[in-house]
N, C-alpha and C. Protein backbone atom coordinates (compact mmCIF):
# COMPACT_ATOMS: atom_id res chain seq x y z
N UNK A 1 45.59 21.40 7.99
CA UNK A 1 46.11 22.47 7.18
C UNK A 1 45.82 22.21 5.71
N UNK A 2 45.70 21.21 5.17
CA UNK A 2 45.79 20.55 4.02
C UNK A 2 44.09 21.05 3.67
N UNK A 3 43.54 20.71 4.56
CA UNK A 3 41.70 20.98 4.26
C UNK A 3 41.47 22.06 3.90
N UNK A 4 41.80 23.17 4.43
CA UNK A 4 41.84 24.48 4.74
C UNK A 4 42.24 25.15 3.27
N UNK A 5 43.59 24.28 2.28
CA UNK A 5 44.23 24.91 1.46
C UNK A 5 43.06 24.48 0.49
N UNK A 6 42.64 22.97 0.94
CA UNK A 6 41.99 22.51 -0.63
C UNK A 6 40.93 23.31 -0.33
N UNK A 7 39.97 23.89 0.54
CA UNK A 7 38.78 24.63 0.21
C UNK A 7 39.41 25.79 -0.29
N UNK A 8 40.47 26.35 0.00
CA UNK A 8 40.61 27.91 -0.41
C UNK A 8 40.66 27.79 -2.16
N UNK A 9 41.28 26.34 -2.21
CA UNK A 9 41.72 26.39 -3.92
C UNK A 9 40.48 26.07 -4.27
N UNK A 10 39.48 25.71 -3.87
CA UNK A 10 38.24 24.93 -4.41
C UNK A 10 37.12 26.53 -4.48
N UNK A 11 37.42 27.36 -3.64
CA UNK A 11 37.07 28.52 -4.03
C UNK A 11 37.06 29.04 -5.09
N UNK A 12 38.54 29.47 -4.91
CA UNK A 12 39.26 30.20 -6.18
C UNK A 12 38.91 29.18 -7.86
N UNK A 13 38.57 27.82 -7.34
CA UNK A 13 38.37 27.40 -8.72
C UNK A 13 36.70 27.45 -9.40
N UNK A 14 36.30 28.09 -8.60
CA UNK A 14 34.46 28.40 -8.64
C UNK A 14 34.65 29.44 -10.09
N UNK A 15 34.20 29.17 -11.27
CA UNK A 15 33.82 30.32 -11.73
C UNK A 15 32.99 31.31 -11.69
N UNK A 16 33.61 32.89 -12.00
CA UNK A 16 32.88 33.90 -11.28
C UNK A 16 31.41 33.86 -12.15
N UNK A 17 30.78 34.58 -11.58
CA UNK A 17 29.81 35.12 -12.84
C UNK A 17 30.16 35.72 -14.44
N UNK A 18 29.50 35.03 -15.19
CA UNK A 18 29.68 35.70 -16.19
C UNK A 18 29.32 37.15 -17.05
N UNK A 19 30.36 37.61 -17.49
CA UNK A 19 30.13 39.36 -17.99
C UNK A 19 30.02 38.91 -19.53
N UNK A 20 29.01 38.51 -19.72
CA UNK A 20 28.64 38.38 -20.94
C UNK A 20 29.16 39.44 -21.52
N UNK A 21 27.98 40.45 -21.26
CA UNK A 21 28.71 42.06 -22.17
C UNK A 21 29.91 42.91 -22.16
N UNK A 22 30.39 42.43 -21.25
CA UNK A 22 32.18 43.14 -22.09
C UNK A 22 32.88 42.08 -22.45
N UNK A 23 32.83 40.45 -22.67
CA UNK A 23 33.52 39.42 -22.60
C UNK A 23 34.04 39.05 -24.02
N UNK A 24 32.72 39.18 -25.17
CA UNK A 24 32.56 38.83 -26.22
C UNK A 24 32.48 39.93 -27.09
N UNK A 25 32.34 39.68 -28.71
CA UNK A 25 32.63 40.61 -29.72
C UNK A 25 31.27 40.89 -29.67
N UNK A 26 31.31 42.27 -30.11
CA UNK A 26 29.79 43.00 -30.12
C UNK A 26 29.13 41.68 -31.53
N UNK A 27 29.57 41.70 -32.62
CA UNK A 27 28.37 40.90 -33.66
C UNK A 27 27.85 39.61 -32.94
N UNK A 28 28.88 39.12 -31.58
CA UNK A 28 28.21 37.79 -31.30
C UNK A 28 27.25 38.06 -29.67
N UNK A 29 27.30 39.47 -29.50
CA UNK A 29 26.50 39.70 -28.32
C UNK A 29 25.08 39.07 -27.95
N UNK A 30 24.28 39.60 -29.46
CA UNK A 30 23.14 39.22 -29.16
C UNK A 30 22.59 37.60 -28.71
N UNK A 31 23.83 36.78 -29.30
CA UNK A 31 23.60 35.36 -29.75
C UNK A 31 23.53 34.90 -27.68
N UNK A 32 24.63 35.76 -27.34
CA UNK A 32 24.83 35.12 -26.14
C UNK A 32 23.97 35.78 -24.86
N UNK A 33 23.66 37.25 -25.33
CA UNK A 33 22.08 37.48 -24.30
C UNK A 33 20.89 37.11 -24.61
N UNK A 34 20.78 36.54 -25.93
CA UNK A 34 19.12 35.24 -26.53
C UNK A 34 19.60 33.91 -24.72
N UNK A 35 20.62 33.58 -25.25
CA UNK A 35 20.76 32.19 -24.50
C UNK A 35 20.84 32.53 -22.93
N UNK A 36 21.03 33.70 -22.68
CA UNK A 36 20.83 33.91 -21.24
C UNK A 36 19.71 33.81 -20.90
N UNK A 37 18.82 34.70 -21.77
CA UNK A 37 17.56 34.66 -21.56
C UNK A 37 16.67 33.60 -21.43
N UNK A 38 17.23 32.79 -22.31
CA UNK A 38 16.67 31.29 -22.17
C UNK A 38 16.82 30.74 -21.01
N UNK A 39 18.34 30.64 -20.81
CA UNK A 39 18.37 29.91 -19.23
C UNK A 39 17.50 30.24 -18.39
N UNK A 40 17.60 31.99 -18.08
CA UNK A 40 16.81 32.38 -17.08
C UNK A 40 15.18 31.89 -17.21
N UNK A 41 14.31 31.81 -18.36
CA UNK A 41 13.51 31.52 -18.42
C UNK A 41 13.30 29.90 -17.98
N UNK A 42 14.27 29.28 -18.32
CA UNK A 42 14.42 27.69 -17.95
C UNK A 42 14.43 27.43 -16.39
N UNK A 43 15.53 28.53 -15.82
CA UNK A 43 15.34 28.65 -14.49
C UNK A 43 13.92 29.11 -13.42
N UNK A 44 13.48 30.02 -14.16
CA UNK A 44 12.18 30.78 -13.77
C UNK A 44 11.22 29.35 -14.27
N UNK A 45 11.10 28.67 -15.12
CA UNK A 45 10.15 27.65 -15.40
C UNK A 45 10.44 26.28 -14.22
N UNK A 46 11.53 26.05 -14.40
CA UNK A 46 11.99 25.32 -12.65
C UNK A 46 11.18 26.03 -11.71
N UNK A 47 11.54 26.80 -11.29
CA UNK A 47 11.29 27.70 -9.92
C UNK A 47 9.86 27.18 -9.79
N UNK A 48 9.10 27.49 -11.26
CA UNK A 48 7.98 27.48 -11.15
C UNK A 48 7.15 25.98 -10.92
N UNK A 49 7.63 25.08 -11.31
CA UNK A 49 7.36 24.00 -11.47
C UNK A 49 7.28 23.51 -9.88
N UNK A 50 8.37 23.96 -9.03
CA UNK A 50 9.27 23.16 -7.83
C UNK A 50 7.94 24.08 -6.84
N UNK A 51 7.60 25.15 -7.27
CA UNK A 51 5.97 25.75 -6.48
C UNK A 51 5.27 25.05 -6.58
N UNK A 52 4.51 24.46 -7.58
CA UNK A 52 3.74 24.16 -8.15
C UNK A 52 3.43 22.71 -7.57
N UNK A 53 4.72 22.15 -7.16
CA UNK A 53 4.82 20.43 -6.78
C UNK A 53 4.89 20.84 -5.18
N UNK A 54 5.01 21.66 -4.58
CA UNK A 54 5.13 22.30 -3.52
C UNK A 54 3.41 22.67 -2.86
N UNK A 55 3.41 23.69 -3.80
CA UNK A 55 1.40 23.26 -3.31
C UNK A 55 0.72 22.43 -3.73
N UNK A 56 1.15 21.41 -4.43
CA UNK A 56 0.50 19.67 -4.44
C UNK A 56 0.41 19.04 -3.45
N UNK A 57 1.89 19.06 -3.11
CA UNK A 57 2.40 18.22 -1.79
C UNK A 57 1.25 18.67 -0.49
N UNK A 58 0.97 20.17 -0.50
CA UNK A 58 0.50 20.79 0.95
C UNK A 58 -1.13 20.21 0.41
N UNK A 59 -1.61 20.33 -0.81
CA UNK A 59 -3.08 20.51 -0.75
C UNK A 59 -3.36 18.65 -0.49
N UNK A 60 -2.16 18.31 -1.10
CA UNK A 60 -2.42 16.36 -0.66
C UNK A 60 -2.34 16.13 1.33
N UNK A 61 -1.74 17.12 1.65
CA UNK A 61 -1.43 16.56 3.12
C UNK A 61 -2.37 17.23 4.07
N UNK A 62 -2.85 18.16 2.80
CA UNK A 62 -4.57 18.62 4.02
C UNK A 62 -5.66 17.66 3.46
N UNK A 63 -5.60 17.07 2.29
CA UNK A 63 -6.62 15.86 2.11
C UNK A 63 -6.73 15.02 3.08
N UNK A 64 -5.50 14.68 3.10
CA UNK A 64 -5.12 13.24 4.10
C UNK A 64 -5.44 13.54 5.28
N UNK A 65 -5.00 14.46 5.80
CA UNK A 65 -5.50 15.53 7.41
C UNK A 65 -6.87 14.94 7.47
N UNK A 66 -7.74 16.00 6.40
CA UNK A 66 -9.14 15.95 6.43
C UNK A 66 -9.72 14.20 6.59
N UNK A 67 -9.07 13.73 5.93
CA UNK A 67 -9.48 12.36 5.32
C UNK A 67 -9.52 11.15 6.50
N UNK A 68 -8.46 11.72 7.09
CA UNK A 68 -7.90 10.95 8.96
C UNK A 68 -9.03 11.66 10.24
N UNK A 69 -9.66 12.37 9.56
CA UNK A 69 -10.11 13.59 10.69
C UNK A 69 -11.36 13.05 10.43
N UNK A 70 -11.96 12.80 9.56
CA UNK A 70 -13.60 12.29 9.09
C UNK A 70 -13.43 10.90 9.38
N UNK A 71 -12.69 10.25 8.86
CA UNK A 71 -12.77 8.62 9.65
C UNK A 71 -12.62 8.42 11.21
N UNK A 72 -11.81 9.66 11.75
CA UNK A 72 -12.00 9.11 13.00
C UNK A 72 -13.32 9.45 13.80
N UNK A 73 -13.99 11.18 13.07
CA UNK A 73 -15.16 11.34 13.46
C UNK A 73 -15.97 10.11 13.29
N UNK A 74 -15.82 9.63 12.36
CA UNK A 74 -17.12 8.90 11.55
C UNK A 74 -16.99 7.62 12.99
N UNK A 75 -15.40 7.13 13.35
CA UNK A 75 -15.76 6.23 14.36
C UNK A 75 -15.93 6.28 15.57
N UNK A 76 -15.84 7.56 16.14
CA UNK A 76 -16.30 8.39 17.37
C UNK A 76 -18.04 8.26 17.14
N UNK A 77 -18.54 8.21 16.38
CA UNK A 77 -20.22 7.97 15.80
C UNK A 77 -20.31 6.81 16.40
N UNK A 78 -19.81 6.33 15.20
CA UNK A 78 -20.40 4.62 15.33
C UNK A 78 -20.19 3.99 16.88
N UNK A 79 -19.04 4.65 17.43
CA UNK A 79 -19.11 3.91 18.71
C UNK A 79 -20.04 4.84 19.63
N UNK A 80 -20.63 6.07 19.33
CA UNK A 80 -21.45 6.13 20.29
C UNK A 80 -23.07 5.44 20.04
N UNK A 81 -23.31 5.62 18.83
CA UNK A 81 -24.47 4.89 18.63
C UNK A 81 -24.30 3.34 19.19
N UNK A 82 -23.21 2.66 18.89
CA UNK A 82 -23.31 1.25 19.51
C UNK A 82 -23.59 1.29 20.86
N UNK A 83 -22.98 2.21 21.77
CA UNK A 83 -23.22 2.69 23.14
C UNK A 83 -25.07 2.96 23.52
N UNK A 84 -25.06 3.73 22.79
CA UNK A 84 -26.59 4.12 22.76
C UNK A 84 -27.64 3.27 22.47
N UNK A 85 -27.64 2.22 21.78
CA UNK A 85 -27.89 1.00 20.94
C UNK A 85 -28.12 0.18 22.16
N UNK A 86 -27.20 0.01 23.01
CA UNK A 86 -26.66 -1.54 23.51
C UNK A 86 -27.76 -0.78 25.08
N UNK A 87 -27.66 0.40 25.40
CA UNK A 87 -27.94 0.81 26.67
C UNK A 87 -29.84 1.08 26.30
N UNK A 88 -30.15 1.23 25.13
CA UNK A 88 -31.51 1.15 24.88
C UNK A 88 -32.16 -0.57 24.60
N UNK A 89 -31.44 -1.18 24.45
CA UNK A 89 -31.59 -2.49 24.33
C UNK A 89 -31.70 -2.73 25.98
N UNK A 90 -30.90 -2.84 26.39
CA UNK A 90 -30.62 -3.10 28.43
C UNK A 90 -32.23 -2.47 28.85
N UNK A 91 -32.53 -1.02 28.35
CA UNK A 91 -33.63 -0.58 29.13
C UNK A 91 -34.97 -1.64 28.11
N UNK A 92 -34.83 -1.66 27.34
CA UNK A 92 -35.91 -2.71 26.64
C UNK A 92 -36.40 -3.99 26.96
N UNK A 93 -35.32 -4.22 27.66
CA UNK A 93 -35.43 -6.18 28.14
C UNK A 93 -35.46 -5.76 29.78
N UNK A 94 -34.93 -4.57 29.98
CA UNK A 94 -35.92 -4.48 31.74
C UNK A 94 -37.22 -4.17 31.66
N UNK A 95 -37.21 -3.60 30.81
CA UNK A 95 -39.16 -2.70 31.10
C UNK A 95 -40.48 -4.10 30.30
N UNK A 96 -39.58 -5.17 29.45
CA UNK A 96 -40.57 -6.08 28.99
C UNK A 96 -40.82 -7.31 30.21
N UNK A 97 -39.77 -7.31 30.79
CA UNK A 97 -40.40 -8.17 31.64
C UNK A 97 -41.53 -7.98 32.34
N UNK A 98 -41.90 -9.46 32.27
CA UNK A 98 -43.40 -9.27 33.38
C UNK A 98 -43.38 -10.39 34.35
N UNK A 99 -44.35 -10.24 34.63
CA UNK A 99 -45.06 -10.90 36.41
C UNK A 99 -45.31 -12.21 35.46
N UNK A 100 -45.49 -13.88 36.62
CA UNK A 100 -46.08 -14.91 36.27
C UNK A 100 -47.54 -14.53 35.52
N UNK A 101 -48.25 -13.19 35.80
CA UNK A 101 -49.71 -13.48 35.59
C UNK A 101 -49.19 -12.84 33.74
N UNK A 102 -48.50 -12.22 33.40
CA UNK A 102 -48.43 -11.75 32.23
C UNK A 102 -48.35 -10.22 32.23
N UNK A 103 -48.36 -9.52 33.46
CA UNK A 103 -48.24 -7.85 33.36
C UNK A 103 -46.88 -7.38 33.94
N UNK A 104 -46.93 -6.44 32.88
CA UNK A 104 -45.33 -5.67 33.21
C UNK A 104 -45.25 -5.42 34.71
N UNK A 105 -43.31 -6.03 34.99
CA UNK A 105 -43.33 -5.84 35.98
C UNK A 105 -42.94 -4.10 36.68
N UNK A 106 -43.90 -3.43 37.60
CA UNK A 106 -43.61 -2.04 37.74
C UNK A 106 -42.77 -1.82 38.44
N UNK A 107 -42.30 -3.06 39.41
CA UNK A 107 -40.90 -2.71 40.23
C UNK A 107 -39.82 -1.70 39.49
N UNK A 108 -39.46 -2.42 38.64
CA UNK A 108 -38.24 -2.48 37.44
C UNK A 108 -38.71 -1.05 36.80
N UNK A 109 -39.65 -0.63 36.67
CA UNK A 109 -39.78 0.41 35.81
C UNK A 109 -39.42 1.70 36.99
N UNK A 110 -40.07 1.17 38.27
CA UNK A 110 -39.72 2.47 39.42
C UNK A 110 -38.24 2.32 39.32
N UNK A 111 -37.35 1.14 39.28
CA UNK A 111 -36.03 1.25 39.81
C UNK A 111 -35.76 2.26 38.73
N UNK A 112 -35.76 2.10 37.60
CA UNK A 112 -35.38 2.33 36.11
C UNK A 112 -35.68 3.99 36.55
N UNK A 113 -36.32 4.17 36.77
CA UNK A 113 -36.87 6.11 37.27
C UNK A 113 -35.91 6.61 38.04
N UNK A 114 -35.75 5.71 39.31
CA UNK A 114 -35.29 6.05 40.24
C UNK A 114 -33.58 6.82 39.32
N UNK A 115 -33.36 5.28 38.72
CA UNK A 115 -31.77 5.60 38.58
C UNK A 115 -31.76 6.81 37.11
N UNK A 116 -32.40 6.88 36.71
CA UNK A 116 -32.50 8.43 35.63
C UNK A 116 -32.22 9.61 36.53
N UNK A 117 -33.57 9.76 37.66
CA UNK A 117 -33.54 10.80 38.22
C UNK A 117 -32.13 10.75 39.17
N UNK A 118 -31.81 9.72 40.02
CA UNK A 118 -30.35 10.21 40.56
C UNK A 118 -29.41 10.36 39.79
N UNK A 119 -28.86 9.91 38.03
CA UNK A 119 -28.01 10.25 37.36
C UNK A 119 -28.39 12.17 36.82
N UNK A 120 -29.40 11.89 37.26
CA UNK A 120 -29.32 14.04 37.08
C UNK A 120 -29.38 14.58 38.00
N UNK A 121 -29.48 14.24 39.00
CA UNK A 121 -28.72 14.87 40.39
C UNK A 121 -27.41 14.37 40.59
N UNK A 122 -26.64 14.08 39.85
CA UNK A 122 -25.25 14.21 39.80
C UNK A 122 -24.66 14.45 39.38
């Protein structure tokens, strides 16, 4: 019950908006709609600022996006070239071998056919 009273009083102790223009004497009117104006402009220069750090924040977190997105391309590359690399190396050291007399051996080169042509029939 006690909670209930202190928010109602914590209400009632909010000041309302201010009526500048019927509040004060007309000679000191102007003094006090200059300074409104100011605020509001102070406020509107906030507003503007809190945008402003707002599309920083977004254009930094599509950098970083981009920035995470190209390094991982870049290592999706590199590991296929190492792939590609390592499996052209394998066919290099089968097809150099040769026979005691010194000539390539052609076994190895038929197997080497063989297994191309059954990896494209599958």
């Amino acid at each position: 019950m006690n909670i209930t009273n202190f928010s109602e009083k914590r209400k009632k102790m909010q000041p309302s908006p201010i009526q500048l223009e019927e509040e004060y004497p007309e000679h000191l009117r102007h003094l006090y709609l200059t300074e409104e104006e100011r605020l509001d402009e102070e406020e509107e220069e906030k507003k503007k600022k809190k945008d402003t750090k707002q599309e920083y924040e977004r254009i930094k977190e599509e950098r970083a996006r981009k920035q995470e997105e190209f390094l991982k391309d870049e290592a999706q590359r590199e590991e296929a070239l190492k792939i590609y690399k390592e499996k052209k190396m394998a066919t290099y050291q089968l097809l150099k071998r040769k026979t005691k007399k010194g000539q390539l051996n052609l076994n190895l080169h038929m197997e080497l056919l063989l297994q191309k042509i059954q990896a494209q029939h599958k």
